[in-house]
N, C-alpha and C. Protein backbone atom coordinates (compact mmCIF):
# COMPACT_ATOMS: atom_id res chain seq x y z
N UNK A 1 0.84 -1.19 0.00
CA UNK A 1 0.00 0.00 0.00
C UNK A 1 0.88 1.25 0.00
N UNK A 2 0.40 2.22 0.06
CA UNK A 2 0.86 3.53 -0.82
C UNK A 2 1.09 4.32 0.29
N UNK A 3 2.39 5.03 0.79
CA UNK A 3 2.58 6.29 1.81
C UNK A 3 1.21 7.07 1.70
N UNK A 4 1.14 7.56 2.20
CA UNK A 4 0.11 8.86 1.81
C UNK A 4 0.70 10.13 2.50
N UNK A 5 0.75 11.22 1.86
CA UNK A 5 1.59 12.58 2.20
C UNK A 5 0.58 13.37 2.66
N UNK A 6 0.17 14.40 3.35
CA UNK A 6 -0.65 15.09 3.85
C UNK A 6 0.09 16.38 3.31
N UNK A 7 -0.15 17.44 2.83
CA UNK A 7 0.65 18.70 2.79
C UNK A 7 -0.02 20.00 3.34
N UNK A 8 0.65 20.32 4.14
CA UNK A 8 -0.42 21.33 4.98
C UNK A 8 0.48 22.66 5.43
N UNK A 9 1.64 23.04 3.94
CA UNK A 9 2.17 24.29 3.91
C UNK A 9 3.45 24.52 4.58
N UNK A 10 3.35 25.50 5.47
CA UNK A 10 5.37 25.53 6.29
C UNK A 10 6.09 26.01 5.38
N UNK A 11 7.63 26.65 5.92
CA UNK A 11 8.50 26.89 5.22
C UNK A 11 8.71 25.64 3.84
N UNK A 12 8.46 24.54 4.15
CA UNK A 12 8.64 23.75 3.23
C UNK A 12 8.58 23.97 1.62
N UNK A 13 7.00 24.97 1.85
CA UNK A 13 6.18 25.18 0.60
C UNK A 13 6.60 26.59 0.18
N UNK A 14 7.56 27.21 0.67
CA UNK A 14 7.15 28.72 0.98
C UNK A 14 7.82 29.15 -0.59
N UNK A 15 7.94 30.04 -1.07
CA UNK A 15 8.56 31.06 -1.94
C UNK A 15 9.17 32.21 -1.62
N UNK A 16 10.00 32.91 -2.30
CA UNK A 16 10.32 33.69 -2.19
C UNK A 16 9.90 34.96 -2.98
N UNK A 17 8.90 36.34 -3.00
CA UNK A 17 9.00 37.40 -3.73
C UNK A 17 10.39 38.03 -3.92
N UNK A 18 10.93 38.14 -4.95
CA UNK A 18 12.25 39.24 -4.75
C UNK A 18 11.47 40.56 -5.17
N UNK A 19 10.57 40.85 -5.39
CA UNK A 19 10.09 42.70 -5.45
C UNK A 19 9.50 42.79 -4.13
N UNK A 20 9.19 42.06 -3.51
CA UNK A 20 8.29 42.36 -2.12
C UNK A 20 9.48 41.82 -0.51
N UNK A 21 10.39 41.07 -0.92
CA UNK A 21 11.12 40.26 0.11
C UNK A 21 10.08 39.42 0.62
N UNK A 22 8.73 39.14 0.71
CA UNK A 22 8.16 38.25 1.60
C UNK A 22 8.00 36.93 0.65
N UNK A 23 7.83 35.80 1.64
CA UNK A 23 7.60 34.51 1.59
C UNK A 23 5.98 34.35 1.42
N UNK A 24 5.65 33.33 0.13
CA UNK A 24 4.34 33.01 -0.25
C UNK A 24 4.38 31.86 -0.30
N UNK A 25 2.90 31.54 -0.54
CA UNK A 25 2.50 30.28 -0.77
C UNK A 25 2.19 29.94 -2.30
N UNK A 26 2.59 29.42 -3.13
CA UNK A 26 2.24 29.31 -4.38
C UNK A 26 1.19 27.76 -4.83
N UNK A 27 2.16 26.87 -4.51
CA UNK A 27 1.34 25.66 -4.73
C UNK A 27 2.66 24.54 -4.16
N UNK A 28 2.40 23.35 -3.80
CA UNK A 28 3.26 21.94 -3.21
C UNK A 28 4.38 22.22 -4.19
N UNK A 29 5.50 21.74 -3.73
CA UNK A 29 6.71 21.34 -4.63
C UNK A 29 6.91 19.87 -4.65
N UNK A 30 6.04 18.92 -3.69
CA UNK A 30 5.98 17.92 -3.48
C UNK A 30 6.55 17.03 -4.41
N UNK A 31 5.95 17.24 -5.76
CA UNK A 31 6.21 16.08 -6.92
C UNK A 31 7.55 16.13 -7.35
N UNK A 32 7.83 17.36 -7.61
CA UNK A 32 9.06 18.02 -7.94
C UNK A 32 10.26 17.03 -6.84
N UNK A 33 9.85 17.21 -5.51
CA UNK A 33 11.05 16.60 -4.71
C UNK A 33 11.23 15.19 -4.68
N UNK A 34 10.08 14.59 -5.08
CA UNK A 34 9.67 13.24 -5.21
C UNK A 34 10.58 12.66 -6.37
N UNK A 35 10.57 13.48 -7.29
CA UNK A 35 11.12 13.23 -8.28
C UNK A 35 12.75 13.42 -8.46
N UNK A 36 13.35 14.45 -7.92
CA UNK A 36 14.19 14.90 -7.57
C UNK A 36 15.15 13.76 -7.15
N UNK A 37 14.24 13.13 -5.68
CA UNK A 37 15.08 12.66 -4.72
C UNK A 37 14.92 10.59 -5.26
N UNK A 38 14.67 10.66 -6.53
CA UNK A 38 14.11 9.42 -6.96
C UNK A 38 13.39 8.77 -6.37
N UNK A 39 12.75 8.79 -5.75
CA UNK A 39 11.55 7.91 -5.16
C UNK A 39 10.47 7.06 -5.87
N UNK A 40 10.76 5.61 -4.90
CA UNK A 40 10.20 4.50 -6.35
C UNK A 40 9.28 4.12 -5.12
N UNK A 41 8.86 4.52 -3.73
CA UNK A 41 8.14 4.31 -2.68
C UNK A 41 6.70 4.88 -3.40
N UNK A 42 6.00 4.02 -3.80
CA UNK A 42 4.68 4.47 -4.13
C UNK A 42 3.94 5.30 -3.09
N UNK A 43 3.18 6.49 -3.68
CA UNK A 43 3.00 7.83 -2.52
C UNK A 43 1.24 8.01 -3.31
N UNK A 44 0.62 8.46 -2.45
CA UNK A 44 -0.56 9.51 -2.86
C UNK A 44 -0.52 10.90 -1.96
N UNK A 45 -0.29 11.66 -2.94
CA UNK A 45 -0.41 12.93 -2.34
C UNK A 45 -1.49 13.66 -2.11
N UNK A 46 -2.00 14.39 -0.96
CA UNK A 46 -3.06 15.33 -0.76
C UNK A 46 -3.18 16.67 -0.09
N UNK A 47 -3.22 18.09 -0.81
CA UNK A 47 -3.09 18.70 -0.41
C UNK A 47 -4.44 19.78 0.72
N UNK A 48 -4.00 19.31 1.71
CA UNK A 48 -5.03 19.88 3.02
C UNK A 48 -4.64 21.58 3.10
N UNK A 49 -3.92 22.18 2.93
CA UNK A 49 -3.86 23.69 3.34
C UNK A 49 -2.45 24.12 3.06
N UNK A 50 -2.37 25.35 2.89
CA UNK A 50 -0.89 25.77 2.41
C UNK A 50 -0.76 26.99 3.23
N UNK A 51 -0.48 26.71 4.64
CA UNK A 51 -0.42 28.09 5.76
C UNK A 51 0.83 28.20 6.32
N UNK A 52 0.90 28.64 6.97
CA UNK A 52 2.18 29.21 8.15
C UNK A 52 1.73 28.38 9.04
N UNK A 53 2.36 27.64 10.02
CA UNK A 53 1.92 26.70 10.73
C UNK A 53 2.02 27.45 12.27
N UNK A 54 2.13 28.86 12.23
CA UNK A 54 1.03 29.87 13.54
C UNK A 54 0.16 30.56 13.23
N UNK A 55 0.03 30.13 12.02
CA UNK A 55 -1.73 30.67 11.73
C UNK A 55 -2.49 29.14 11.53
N UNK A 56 -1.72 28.39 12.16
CA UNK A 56 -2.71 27.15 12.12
C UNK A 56 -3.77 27.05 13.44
N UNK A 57 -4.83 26.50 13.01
CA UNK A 57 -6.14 26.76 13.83
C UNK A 57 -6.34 25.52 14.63
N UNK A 58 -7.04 25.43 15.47
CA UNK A 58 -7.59 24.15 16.33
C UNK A 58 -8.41 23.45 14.98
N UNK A 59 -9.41 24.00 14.33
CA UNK A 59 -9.75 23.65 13.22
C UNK A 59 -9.17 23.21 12.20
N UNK A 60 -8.37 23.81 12.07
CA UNK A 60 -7.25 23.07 11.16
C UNK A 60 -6.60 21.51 11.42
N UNK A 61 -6.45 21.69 12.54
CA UNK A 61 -5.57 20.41 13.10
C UNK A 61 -6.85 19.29 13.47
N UNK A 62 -7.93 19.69 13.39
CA UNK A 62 -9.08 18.63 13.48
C UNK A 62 -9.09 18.12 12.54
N UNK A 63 -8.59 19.28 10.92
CA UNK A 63 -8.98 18.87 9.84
C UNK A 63 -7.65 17.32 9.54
N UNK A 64 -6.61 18.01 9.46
CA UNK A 64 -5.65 16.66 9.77
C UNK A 64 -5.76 15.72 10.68
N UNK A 65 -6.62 16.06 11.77
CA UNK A 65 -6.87 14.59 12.64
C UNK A 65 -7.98 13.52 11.48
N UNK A 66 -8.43 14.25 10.96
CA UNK A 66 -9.66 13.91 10.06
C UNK A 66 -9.32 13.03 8.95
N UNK A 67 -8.50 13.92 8.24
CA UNK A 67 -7.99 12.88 6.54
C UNK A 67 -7.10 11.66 7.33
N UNK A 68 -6.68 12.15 8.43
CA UNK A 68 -5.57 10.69 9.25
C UNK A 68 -6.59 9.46 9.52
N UNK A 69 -7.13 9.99 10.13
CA UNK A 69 -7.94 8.98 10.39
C UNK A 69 -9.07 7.83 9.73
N UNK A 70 -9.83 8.72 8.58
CA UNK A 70 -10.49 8.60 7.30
C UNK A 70 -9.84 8.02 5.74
N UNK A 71 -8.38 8.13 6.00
CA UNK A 71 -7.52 7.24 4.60
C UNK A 71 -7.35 6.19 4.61
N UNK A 72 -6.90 5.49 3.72
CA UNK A 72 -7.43 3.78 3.77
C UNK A 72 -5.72 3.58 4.21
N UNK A 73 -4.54 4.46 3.82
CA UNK A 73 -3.14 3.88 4.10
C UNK A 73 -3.08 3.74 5.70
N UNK A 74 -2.18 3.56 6.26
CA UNK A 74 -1.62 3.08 7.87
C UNK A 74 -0.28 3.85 7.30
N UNK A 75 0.22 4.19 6.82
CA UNK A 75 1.78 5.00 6.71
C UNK A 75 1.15 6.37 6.39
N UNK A 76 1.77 7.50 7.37
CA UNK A 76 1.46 9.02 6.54
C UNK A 76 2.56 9.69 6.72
N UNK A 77 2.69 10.59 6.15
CA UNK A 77 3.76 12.05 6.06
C UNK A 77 3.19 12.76 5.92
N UNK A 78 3.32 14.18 6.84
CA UNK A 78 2.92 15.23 6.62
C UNK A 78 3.75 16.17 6.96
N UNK A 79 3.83 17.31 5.99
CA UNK A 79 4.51 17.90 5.83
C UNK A 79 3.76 19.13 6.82
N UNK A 80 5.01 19.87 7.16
CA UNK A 80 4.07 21.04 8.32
C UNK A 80 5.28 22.08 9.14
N UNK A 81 4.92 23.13 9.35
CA UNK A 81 5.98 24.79 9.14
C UNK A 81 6.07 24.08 10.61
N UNK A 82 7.78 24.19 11.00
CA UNK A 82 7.90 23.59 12.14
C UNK A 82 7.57 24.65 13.74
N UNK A 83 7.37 25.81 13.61
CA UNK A 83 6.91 26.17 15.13
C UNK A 83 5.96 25.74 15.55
N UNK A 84 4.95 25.01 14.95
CA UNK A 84 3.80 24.72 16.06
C UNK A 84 3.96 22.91 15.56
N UNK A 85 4.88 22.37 14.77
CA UNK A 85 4.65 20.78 14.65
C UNK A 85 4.64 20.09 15.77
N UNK A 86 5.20 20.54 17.00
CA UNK A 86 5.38 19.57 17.95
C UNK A 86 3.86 19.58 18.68
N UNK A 87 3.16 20.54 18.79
CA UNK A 87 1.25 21.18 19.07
C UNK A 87 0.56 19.67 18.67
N UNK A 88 1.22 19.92 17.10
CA UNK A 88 -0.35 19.23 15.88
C UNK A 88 0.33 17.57 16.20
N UNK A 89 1.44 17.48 16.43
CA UNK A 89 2.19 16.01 16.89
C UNK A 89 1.01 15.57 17.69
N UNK A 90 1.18 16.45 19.09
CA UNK A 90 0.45 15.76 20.12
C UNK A 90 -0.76 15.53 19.99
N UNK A 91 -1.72 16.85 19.14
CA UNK A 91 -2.98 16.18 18.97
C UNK A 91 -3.62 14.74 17.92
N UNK A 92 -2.04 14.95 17.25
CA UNK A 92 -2.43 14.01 16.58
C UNK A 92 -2.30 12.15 16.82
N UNK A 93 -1.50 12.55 17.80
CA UNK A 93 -1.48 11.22 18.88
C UNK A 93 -2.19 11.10 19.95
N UNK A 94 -2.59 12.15 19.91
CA UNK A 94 -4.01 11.52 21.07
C UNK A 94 -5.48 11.30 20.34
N UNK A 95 -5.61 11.53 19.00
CA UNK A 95 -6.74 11.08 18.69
C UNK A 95 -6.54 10.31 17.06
N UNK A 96 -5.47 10.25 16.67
CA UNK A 96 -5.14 8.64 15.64
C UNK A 96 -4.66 7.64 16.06
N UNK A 97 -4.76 6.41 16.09
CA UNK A 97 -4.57 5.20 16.45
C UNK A 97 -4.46 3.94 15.50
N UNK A 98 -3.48 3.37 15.69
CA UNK A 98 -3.02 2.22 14.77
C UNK A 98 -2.78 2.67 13.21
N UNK A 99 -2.02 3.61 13.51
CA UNK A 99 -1.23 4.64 11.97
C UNK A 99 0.13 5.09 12.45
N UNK A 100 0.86 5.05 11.50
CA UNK A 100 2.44 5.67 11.59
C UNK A 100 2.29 6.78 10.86
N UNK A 101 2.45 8.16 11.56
CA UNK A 101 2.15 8.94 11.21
C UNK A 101 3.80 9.96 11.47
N UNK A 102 4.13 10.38 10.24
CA UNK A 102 5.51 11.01 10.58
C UNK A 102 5.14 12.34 10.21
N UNK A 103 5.71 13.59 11.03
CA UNK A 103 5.18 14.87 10.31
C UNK A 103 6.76 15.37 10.15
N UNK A 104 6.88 16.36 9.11
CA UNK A 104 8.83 17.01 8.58
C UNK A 104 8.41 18.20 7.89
N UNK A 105 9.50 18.86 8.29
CA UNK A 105 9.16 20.43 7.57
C UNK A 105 10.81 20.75 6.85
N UNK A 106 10.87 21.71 7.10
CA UNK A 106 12.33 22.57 6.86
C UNK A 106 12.16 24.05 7.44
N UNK A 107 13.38 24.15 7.55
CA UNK A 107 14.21 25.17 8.07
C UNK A 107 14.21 26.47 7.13
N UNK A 108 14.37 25.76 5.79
CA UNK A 108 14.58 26.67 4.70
C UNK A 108 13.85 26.47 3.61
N UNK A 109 13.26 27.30 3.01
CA UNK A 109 12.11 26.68 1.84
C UNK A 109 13.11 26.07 0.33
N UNK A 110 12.39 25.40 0.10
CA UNK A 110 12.65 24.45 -1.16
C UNK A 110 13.10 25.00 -2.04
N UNK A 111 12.79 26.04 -2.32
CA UNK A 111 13.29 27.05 -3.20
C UNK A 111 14.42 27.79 -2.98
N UNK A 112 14.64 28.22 -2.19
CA UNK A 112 15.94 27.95 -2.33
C UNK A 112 17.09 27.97 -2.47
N UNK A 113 17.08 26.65 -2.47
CA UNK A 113 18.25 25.39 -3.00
C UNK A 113 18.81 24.70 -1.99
N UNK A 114 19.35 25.50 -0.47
CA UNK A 114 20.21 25.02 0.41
C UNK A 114 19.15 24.58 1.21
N UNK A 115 18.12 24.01 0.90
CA UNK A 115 16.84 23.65 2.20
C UNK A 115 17.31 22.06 2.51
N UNK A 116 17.20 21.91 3.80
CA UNK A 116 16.89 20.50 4.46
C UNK A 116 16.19 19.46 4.07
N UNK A 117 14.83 20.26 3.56
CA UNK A 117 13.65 20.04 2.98
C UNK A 117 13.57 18.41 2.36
N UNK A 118 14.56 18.15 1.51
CA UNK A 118 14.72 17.46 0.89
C UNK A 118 15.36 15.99 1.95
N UNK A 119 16.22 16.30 1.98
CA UNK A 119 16.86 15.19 3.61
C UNK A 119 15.69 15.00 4.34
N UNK A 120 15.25 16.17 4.87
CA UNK A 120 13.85 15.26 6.34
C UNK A 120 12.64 14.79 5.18
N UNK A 121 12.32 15.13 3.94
CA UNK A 121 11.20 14.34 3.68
C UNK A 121 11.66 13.03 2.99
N UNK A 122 12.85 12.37 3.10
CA UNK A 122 13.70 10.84 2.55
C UNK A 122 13.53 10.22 4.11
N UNK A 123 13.93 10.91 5.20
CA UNK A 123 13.84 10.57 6.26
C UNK A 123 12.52 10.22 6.78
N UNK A 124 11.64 10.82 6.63
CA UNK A 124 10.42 11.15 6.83
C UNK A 124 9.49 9.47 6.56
N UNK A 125 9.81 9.44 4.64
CA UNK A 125 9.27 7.92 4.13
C UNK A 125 10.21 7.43 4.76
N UNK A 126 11.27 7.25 5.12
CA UNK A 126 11.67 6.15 5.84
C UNK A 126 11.16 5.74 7.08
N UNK A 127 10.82 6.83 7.82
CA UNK A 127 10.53 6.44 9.16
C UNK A 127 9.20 5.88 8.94
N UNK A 128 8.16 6.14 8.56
CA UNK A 128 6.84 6.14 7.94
C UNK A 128 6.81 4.36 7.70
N UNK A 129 8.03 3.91 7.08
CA UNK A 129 8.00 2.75 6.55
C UNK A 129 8.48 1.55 7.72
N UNK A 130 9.42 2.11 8.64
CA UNK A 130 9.93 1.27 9.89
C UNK A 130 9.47 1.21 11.07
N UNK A 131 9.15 2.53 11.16
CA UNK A 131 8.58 2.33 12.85
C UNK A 131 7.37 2.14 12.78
N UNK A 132 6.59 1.23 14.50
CA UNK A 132 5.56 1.15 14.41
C UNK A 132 4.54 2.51 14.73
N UNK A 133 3.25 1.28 14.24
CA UNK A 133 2.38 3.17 14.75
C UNK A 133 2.71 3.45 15.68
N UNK A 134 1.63 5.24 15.69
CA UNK A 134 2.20 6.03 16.43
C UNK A 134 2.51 7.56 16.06
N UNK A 135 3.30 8.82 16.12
CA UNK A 135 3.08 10.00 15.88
C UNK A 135 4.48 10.18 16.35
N UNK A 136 5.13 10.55 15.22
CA UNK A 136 6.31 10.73 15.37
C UNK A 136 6.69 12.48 14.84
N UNK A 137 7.72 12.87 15.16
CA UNK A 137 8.37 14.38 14.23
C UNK A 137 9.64 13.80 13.63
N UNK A 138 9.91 14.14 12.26
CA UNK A 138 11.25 13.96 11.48
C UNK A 138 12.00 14.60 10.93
N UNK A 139 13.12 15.06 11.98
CA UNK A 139 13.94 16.03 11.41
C UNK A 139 15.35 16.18 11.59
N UNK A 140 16.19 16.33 10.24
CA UNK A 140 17.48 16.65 10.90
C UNK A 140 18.61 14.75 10.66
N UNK A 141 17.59 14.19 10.30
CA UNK A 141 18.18 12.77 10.28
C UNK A 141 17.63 11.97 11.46
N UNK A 142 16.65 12.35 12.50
CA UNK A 142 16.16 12.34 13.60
C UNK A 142 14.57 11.90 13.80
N UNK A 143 14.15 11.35 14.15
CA UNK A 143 12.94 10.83 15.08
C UNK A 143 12.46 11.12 16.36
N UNK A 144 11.37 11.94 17.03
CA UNK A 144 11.26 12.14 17.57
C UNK A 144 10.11 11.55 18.00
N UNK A 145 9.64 10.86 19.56
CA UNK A 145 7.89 10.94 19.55
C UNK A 145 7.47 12.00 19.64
N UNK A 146 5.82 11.98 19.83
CA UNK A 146 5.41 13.62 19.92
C UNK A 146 5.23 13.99 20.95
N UNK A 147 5.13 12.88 22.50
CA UNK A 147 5.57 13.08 23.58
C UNK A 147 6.93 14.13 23.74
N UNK A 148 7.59 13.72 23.02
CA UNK A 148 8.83 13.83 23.42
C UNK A 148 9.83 14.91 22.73
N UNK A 149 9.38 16.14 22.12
CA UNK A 149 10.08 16.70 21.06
C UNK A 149 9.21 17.99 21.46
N UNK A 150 10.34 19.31 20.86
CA UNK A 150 9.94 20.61 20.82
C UNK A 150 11.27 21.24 19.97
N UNK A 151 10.70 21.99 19.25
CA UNK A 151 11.84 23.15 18.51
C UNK A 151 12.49 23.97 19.46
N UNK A 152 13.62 23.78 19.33
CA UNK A 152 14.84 24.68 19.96
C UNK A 152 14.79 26.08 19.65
N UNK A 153 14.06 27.27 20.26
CA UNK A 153 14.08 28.33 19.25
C UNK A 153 15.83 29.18 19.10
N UNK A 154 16.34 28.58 20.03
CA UNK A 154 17.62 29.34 19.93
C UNK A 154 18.51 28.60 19.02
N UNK A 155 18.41 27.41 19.16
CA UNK A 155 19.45 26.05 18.07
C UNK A 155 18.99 26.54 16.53
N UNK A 156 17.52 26.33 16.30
CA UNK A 156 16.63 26.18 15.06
C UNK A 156 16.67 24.48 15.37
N UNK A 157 16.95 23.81 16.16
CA UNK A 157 16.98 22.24 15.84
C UNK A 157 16.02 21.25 16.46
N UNK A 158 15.54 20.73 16.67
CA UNK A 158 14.40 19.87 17.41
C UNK A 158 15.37 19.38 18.26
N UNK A 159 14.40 19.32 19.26
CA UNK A 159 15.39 17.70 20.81
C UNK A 159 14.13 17.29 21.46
N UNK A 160 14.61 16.22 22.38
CA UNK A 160 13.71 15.83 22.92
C UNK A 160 13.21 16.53 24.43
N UNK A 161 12.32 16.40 24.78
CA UNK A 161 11.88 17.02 25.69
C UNK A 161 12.55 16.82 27.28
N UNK A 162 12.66 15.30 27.50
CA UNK A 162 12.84 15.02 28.64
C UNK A 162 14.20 14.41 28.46
């Protein structure tokens, strides 16, 4: 059966204006990296929202408790702007069950060029594919539970909590 990707925006997705300096949302680069990074891991992609992940809503994160729970795969990735991933982690382990659910963002948007982006979402299907269920964060070459993980705001790096 088929990964299934959730895409729900973050630096991951972001762009760059050079007449404005700000960061947009245009559309997934998803396929593009898929392709990129050769991937022969059969995937279905679905795109849930393309936000800043602190303008993400309680609603929002119901909405991803929702497609998690409602897809026919047991492996997911979701992609998601890392200041609030460790939030949508926890809710999403307290109300999905018997799913491996990995969420990965970046540091730096896809665009680019020098982004992470690419490394945590190889990492990401990998973890997706080995560990059991459950609600994990993937970043950095790293696994985190969602118990157990928060962004470093001074590092930029994830660790574990305890």
């Amino acid at each position: 059966m088929a990964i299934r990707i959730f895409i729900t925006g973050g630096t991951f997705d972001k762009e760059y204006n050079e007449i404005t300096g700000q960061l947009y949302f245009n559309d997934t680069h998803m396929h593009d990296l898929l392709d990129l990074g050769r991937c022969k891991v059969p995937v279905e992609i679905r795109t849930l929202m393309m936000i800043d992940s602190l303008e993400m809503t309680d609603e929002d994160r119901e909405l991803i408790v929702h497609q998690c729970n409602n897809c026919e795969e047991d492996q997911l990735v979701i992609t998601h702007g890392t200041d609030t991933m460790a939030e949508t982690a926890v809710k999403l382990a307290q109300q999905v069950k018997n799913k491996t659910v990995v969420l990965t963002g970046a540091m730096i948007p896809i665009k680019f060029g020098s982004s992470d982006g690419l490394f945590n979402l190889g990492s990401a299907l990998a973890f997706a594919q080995t560990l059991p269920p459950g609600v994990y964060v993937a970043m950095n070459g790293r696994y985190f539970t969602a118990d157990n993980v928060r962004k470093n705001k001074q590092t930029g790096m994830f660790e574990e909590v305890k």
